[in-house]
Protein backbone atom coordinates (compact mmCIF):
# COMPACT_ATOMS: atom_id res chain seq x y z
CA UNK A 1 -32.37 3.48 -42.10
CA UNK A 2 -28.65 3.92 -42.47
CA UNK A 3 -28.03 1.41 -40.11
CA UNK A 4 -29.71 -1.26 -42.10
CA UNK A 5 -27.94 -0.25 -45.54
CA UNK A 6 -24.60 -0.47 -43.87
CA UNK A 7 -25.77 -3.65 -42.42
CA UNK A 8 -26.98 -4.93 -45.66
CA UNK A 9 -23.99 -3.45 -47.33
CA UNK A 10 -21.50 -5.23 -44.92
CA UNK A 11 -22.96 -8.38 -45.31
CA UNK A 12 -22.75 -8.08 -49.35
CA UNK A 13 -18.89 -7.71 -49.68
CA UNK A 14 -18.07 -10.53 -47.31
CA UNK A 15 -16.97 -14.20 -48.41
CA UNK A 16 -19.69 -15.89 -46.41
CA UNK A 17 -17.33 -19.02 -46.87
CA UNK A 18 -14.39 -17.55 -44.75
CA UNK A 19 -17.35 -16.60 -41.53
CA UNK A 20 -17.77 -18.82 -39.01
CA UNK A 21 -21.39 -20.44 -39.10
CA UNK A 22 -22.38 -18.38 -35.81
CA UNK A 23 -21.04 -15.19 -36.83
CA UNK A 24 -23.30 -15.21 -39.94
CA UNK A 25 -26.11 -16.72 -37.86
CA UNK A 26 -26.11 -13.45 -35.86
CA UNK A 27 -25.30 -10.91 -38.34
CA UNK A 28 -28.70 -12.10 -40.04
CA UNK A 29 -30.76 -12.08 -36.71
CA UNK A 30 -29.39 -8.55 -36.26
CA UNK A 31 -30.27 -7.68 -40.30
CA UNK A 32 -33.52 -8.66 -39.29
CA UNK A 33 -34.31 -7.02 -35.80
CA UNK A 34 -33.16 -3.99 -37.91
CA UNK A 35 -35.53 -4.42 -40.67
CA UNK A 36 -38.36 -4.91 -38.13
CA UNK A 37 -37.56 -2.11 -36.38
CA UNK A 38 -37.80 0.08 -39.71
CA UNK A 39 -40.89 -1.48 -40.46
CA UNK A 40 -42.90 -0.62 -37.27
CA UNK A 41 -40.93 3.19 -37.82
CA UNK A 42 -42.99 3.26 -41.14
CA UNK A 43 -45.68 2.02 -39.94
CA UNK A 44 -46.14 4.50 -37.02
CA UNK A 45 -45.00 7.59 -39.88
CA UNK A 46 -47.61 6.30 -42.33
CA UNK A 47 -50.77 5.67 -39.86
CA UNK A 48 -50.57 1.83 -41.01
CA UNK A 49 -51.91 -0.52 -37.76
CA UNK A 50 -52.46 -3.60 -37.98
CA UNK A 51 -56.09 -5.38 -36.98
């Protein structure tokens, strides 16, 4: 979970203007493998399973 609040974090204090389109293209399909990943973590803590 800290992984995703430093990513979340680092993304909040940067001038998206000054990143290069790809960078911030990746840096959001990384945000969200990493929010996935803590979703199926809960999931599997909590007993949650999908039909």
């Amino acid at each position: 979970m800290g992984e995703l609040s430093a990513a979340i974090d680092h993304l909040a204090i940067e001038e998206v203007s000054e990143i290069p389109r790809m960078q911030v293209a990746e840096q959001l399909l990384e945000l969200h493998w990493q929010m996935a990943r803590l979703q199926a973590q809960i999931a599997r803590r909590t007993g949650v399973r999908l039909p």
